[in-house]
C-alpha atoms as a PDB file:
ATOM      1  CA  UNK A   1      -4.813 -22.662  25.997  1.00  0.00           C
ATOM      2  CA  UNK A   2      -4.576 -21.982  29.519  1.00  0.00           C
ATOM      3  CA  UNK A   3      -2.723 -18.801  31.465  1.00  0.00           C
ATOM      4  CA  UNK A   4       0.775 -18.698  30.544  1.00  0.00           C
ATOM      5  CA  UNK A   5       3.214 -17.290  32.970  1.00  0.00           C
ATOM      6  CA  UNK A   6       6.191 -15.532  31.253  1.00  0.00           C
ATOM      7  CA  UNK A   7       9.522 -16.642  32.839  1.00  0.00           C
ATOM      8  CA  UNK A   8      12.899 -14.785  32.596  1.00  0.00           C
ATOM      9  CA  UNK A   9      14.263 -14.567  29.154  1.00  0.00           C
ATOM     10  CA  UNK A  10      17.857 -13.144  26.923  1.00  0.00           C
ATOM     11  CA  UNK A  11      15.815 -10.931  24.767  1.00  0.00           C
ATOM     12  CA  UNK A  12      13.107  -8.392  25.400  1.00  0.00           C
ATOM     13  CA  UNK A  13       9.976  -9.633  27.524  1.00  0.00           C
ATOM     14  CA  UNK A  14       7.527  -8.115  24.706  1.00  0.00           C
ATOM     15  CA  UNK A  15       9.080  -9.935  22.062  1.00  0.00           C
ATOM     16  CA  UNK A  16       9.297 -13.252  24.045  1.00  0.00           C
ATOM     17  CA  UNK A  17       5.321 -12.593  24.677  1.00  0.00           C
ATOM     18  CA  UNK A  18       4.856 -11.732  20.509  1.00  0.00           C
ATOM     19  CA  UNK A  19       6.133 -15.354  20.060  1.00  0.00           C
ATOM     20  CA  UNK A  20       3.381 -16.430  22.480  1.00  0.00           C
ATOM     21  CA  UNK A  21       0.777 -14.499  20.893  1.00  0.00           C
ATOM     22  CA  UNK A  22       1.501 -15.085  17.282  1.00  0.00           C
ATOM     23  CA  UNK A  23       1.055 -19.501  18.228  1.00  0.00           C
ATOM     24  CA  UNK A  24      -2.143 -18.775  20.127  1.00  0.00           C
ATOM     25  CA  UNK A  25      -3.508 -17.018  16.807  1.00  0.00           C
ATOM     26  CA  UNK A  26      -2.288 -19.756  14.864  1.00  0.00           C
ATOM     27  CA  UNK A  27      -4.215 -22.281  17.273  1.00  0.00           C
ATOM     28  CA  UNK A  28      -7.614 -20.276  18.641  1.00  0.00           C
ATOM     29  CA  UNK A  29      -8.294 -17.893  16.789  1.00  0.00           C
ATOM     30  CA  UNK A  30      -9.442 -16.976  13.261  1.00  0.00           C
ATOM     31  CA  UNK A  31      -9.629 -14.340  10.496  1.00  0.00           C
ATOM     32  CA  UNK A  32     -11.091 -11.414  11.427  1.00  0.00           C
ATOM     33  CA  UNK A  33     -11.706 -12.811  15.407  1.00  0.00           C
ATOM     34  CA  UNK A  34     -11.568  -9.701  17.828  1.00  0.00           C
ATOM     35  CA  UNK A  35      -9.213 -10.780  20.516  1.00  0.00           C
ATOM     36  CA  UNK A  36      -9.869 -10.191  23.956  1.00  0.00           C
ATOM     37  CA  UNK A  37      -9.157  -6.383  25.812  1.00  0.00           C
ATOM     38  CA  UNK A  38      -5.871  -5.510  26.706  1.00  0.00           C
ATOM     39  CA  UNK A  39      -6.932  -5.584  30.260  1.00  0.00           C
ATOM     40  CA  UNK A  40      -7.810  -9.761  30.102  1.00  0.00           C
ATOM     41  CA  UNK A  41      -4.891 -10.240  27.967  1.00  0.00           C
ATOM     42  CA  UNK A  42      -2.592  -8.510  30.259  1.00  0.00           C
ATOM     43  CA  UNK A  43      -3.924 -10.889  33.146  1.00  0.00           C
ATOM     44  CA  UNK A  44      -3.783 -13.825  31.042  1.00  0.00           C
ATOM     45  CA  UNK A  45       0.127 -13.389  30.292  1.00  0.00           C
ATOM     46  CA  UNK A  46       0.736 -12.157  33.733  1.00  0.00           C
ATOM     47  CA  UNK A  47       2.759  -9.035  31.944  1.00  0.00           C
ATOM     48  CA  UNK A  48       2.343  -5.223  32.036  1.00  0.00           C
ATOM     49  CA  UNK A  49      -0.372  -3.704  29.955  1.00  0.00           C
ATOM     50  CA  UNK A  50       2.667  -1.548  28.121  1.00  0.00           C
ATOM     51  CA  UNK A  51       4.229  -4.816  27.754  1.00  0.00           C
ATOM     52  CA  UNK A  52       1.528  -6.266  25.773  1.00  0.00           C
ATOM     53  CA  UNK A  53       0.830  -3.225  23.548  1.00  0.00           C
ATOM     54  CA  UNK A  54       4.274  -3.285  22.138  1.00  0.00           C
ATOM     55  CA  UNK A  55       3.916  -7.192  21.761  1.00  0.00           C
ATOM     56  CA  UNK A  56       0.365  -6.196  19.814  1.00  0.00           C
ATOM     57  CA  UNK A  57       2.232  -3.426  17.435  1.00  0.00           C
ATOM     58  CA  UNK A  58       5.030  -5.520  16.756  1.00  0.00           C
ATOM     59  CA  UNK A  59       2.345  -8.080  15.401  1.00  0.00           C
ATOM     60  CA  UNK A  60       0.511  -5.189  13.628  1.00  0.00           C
ATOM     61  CA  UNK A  61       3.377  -4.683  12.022  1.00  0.00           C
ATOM     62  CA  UNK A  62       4.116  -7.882  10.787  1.00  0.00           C
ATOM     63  CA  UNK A  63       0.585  -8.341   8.915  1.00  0.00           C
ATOM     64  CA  UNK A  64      -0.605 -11.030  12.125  1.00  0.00           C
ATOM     65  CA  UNK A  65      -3.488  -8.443  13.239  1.00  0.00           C
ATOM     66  CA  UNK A  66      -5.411  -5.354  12.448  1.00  0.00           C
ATOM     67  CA  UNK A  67      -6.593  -2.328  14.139  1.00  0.00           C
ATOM     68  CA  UNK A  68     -10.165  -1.597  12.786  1.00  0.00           C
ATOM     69  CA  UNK A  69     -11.650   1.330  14.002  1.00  0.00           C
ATOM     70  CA  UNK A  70     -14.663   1.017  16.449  1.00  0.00           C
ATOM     71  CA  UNK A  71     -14.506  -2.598  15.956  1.00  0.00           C
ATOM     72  CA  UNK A  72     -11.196  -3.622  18.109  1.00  0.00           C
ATOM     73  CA  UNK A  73      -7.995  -5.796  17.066  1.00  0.00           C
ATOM     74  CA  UNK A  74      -8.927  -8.529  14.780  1.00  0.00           C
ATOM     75  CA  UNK A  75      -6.507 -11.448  13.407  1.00  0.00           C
ATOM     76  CA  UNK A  76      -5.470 -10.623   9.914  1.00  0.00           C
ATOM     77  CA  UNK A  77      -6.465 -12.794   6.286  1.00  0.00           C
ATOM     78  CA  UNK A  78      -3.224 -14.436   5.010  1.00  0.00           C
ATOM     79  CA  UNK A  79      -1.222 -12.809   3.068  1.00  0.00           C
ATOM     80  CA  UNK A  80      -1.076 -12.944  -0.618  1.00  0.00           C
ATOM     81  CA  UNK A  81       1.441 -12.209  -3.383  1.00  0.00           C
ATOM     82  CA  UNK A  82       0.850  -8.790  -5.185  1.00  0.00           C
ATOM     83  CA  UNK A  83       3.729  -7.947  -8.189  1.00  0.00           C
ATOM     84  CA  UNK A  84       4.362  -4.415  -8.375  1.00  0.00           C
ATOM     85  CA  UNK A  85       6.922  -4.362 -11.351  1.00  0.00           C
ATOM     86  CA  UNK A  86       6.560  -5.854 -14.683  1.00  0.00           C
ATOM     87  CA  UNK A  87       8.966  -7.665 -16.994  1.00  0.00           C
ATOM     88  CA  UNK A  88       8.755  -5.175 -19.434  1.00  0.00           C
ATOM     89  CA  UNK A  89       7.688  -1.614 -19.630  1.00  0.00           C
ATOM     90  CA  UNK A  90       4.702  -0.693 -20.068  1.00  0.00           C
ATOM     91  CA  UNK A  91       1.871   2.117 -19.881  1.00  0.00           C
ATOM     92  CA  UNK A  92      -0.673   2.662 -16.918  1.00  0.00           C
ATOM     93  CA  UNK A  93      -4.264   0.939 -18.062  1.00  0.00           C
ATOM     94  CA  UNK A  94      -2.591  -1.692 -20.238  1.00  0.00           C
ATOM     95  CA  UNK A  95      -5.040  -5.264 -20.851  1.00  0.00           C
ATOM     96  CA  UNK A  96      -2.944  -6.926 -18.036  1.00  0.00           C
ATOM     97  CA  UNK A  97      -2.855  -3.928 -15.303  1.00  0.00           C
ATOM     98  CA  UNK A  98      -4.263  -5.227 -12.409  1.00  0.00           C
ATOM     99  CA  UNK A  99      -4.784  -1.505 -10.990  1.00  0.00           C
ATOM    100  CA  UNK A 100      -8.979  -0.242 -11.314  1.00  0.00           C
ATOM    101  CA  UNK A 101      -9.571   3.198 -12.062  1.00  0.00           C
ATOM    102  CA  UNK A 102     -11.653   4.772  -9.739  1.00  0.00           C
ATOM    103  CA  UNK A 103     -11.807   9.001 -10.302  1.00  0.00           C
ATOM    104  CA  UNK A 104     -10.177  11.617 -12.116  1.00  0.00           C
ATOM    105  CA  UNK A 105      -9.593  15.153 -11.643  1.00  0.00           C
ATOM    106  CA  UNK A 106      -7.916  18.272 -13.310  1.00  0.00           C
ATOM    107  CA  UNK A 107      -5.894  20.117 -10.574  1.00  0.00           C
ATOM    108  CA  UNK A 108      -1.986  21.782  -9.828  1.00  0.00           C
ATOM    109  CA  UNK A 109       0.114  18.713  -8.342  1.00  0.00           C
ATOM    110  CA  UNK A 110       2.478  19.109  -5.168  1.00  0.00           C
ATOM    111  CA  UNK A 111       5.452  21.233  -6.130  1.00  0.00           C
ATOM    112  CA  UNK A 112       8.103  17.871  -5.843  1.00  0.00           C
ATOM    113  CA  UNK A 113       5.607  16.190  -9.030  1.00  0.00           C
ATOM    114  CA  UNK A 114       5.402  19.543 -10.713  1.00  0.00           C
ATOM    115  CA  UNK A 115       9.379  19.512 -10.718  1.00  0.00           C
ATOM    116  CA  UNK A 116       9.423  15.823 -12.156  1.00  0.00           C
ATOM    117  CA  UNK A 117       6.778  16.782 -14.893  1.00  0.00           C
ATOM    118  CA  UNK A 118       8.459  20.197 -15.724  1.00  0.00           C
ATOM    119  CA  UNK A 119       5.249  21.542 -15.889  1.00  0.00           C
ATOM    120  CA  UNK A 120       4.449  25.660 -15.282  1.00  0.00           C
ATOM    121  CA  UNK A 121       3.744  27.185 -11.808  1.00  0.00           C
ATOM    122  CA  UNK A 122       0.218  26.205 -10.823  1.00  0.00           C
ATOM    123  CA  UNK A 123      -0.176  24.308 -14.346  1.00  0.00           C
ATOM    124  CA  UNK A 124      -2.649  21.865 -14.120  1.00  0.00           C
ATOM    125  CA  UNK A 125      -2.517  18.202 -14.911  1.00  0.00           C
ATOM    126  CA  UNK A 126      -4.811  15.111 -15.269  1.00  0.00           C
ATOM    127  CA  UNK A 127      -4.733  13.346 -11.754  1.00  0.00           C
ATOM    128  CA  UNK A 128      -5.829   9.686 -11.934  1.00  0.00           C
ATOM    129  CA  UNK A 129      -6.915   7.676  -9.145  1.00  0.00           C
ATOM    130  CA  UNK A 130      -6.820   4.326  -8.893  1.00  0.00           C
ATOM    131  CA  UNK A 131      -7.046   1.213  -6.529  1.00  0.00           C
ATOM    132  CA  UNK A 132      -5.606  -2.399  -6.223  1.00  0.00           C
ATOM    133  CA  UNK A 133      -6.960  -5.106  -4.365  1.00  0.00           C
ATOM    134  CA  UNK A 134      -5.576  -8.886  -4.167  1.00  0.00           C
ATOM    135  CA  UNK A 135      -7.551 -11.465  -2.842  1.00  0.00           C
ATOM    136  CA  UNK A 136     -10.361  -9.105  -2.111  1.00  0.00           C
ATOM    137  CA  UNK A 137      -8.210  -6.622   0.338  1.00  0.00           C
ATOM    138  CA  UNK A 138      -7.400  -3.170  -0.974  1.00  0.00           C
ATOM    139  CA  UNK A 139      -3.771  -2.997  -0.680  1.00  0.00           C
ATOM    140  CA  UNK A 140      -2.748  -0.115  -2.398  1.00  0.00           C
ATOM    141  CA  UNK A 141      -3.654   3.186  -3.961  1.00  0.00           C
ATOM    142  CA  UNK A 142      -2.148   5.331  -6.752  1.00  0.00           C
ATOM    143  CA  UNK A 143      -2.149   8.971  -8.008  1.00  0.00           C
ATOM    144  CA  UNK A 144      -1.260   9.096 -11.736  1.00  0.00           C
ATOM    145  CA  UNK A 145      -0.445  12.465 -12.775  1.00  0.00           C
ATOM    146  CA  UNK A 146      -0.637  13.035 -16.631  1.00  0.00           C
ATOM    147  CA  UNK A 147       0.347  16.509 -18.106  1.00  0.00           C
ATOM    148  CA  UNK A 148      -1.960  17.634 -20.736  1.00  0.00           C
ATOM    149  CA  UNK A 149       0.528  17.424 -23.270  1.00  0.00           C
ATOM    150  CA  UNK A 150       0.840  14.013 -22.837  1.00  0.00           C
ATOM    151  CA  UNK A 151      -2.772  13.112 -24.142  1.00  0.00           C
ATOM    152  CA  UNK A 152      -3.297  16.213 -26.249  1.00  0.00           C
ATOM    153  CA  UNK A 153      -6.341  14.552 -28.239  1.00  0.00           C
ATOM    154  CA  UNK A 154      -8.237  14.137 -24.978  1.00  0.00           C
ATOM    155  CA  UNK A 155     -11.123  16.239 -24.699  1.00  0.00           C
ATOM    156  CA  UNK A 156     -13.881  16.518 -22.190  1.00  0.00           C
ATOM    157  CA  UNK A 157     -16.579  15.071 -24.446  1.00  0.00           C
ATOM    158  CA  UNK A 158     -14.861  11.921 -24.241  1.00  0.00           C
ATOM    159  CA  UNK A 159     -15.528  11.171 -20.862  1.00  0.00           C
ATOM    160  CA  UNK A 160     -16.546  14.375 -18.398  1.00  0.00           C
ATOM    161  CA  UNK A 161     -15.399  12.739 -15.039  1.00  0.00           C
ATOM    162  CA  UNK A 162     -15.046   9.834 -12.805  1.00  0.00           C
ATOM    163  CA  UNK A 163     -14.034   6.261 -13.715  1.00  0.00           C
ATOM    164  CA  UNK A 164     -14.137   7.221 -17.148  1.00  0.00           C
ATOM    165  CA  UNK A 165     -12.224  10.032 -17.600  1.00  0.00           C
ATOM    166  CA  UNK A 166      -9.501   7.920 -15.469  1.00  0.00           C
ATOM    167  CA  UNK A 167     -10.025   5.560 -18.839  1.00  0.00           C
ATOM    168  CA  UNK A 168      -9.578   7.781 -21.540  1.00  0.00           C
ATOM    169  CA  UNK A 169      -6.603   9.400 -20.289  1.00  0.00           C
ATOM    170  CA  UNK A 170      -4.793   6.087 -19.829  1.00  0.00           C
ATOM    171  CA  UNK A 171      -6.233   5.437 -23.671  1.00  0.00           C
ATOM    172  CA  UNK A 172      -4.878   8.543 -24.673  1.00  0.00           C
ATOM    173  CA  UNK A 173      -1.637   8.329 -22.941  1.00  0.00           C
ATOM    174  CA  UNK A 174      -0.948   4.131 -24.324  1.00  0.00           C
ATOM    175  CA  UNK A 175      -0.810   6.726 -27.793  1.00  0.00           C
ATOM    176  CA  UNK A 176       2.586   7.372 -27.050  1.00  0.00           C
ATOM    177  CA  UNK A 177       5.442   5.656 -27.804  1.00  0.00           C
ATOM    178  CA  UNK A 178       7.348   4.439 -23.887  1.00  0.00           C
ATOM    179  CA  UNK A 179      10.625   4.520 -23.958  1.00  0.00           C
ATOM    180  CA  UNK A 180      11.637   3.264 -20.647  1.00  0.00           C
ATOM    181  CA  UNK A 181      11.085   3.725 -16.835  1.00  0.00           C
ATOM    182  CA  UNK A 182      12.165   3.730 -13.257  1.00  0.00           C
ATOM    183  CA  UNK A 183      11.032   3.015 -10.029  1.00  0.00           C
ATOM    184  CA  UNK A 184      11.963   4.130  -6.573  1.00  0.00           C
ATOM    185  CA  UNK A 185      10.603   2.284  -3.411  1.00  0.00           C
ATOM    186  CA  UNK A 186      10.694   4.470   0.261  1.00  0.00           C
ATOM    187  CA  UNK A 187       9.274   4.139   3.801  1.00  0.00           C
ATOM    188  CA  UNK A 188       6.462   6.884   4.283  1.00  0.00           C
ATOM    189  CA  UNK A 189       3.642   7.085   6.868  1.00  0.00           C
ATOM    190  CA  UNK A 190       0.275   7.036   5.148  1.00  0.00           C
ATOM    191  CA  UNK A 191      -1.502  10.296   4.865  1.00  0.00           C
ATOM    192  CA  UNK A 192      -5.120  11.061   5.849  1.00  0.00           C
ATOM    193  CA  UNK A 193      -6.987  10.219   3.060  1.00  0.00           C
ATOM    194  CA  UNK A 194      -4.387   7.385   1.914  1.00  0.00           C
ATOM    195  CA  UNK A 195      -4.789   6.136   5.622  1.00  0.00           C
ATOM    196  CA  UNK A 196      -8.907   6.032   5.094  1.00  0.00           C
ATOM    197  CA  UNK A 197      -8.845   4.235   1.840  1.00  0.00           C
ATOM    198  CA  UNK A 198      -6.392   1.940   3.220  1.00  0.00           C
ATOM    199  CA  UNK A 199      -7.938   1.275   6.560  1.00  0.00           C
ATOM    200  CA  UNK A 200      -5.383   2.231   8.590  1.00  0.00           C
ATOM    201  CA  UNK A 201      -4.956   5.356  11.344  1.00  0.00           C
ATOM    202  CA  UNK A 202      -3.074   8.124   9.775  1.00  0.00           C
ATOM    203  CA  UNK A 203       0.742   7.933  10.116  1.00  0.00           C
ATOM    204  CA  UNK A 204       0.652   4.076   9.905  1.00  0.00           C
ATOM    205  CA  UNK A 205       3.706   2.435   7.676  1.00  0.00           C
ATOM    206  CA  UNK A 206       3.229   2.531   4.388  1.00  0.00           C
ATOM    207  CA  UNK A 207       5.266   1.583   1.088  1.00  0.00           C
ATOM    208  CA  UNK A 208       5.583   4.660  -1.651  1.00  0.00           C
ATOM    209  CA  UNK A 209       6.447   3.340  -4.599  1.00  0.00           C
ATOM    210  CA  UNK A 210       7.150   6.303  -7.318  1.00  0.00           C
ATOM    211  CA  UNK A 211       7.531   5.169 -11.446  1.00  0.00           C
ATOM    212  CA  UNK A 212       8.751   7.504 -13.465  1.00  0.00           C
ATOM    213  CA  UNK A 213       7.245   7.158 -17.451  1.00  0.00           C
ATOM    214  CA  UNK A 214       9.541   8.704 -20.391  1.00  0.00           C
ATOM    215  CA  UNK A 215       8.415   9.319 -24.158  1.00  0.00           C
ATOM    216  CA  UNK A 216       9.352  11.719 -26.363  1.00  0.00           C
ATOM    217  CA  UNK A 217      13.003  12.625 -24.487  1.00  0.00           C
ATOM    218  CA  UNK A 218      10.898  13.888 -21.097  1.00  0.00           C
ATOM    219  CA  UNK A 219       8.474  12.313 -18.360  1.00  0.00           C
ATOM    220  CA  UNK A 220       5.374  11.969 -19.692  1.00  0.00           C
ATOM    221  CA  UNK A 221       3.667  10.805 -16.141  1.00  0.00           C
ATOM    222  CA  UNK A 222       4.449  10.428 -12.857  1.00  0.00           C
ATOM    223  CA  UNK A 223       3.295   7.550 -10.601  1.00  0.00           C
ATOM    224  CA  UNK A 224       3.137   7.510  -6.696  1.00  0.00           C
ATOM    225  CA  UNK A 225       1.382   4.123  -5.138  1.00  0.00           C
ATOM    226  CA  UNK A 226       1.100   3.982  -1.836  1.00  0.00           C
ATOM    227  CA  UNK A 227       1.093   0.151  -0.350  1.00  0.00           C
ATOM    228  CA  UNK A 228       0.554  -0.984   3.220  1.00  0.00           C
ATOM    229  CA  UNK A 229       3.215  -1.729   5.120  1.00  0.00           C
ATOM    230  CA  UNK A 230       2.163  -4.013   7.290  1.00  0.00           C
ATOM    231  CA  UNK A 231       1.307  -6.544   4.949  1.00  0.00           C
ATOM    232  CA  UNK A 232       4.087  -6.194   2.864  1.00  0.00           C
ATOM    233  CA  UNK A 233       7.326  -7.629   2.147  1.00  0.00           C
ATOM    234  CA  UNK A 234       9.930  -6.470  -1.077  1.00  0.00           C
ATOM    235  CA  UNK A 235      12.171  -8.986  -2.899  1.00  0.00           C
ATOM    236  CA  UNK A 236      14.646  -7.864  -5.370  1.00  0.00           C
ATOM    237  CA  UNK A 237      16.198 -10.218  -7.716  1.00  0.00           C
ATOM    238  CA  UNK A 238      18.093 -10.624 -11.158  1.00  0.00           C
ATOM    239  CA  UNK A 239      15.263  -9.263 -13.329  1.00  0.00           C
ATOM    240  CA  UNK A 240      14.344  -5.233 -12.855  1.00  0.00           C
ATOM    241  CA  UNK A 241      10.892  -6.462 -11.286  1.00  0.00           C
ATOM    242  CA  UNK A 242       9.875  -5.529  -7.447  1.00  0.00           C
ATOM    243  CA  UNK A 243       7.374  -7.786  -5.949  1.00  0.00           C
ATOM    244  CA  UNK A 244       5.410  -7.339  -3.255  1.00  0.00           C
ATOM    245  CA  UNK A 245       4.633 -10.398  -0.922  1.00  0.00           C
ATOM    246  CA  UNK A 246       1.862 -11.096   1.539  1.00  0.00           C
ATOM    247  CA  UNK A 247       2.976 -14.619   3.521  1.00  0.00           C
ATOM    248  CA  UNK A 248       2.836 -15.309   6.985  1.00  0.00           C
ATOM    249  CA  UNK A 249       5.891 -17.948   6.997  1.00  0.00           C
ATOM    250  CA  UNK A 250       8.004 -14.933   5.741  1.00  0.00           C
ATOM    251  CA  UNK A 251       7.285 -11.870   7.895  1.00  0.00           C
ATOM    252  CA  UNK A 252       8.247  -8.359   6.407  1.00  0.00           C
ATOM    253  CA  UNK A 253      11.567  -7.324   8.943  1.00  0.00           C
END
């Protein structure tokens, strides 16, 4: 495609120039091409350097391209479908969880989880981590947090660490009997180390989505999974479920 000139438009010029950008990456480039500096881009568009950066985040936003660090901005994989909810409740770990355990460590959790678990000042729980990937792209992470009175039988012969530990204390916890849950979905901006596990700089847009598990007339654990933003897009519908969507013909807003 040759130089395109932008000419006066109603709305903003960066937005006019997104529209420009987001055909020429349907039509020259593909997944995971670097595009050009900002300085030959600029030229090539004939608009302001500021211009095109807000053109660039806007497209960032939408899932179209990724900031890699030390490599440049590269055009995005398509986006795939990832369900969050379920059509029926169910524990953490269970034979059709598409969620990978990946550590697990005893430790006090942030006051606001401590409050939801009713545990003791400084009481420590079972914190499981664990990772979900669709279409080989990690798209999410999770903290589980399990009080030790919800898995009383688990002991530290079973499993001393790691992966399995993560394992046994979902075993443990499928012991109990569920008797129901809820979910809450908020805006956040990833933290540090969700921001390095999820490839993204720190602060960057990020889903939360926090389940809340109930047995025996209390919460028995406490979910927060954080999901990228940027490639992500909610529907709600009839059913109780929340699905997340990665599909470039229907951009997150």
């Amino acid at each position: 495609m040759g130089t395109t000139q932008l000419e006066s438009v109603p709305e903003p010029k960066y937005w006019h120039l997104k529209t420009v950008l987001s055909e020429a990456l349907d039509s020259e480039f593909s997944v995971g091409e670097i595009l050009p500096n900002e300085r030959d881009l600029a030229a090539r568009f004939g608009v302001a350097r500021a211009t095109l950066r807000q053109a660039l985040e806007q497209l960032e936003l939408e899932g179209r391209l990724q900031r890699r660090r030390g490599v440049g901005t590269t055009v995005a994989p398509p986006r795939v479908g990832v369900a969050v909810g379920t059509r029926r409740h169910v524990w953490p770990g269970a034979a059709d969880d598409a969620w990978q355990p990946v550590d697990c460590v005893q430790a006090a959790p942030p006051a606001a989880v401590a409050a939801a678990l009713e545990t003791g000042a400084g009481e420590t729980v079972h914190t499981v981590r664990r990772s979900r990937t669709s279409h080989g792209q990690l798209v999410a992470t999770e903290l589980l947090y399990v009080p030790a009175a919800s898995v009383p039988d688990l002991t530290a012969i079973d499993a001393p660490n790691g992966p399995a530990r993560a394992r046994a204390v979902l075993r443990e916890l499928q012991r109990l009997e569920l008797e129901g849950q809820d979910r809450a979905v908020e805006l956040g901006s990833a933290r540090a180390d969700d921001a390095k596990d999820l490839d993204r700089l720190p602060g960057a847009p990020v889903l939360v989505v926090t389940t809340r598990f109930h047995a025996e007339g209390r919460t028995a654990a406490l979910s927060v999974a954080t999901y990228r933003a940027d490639t992500c897009r909610l529907t709600f519908g009839d059913s109780p479920d929340v699905e997340i969507h990665h599909d470039p013909e229907q951009r997150a807003s």
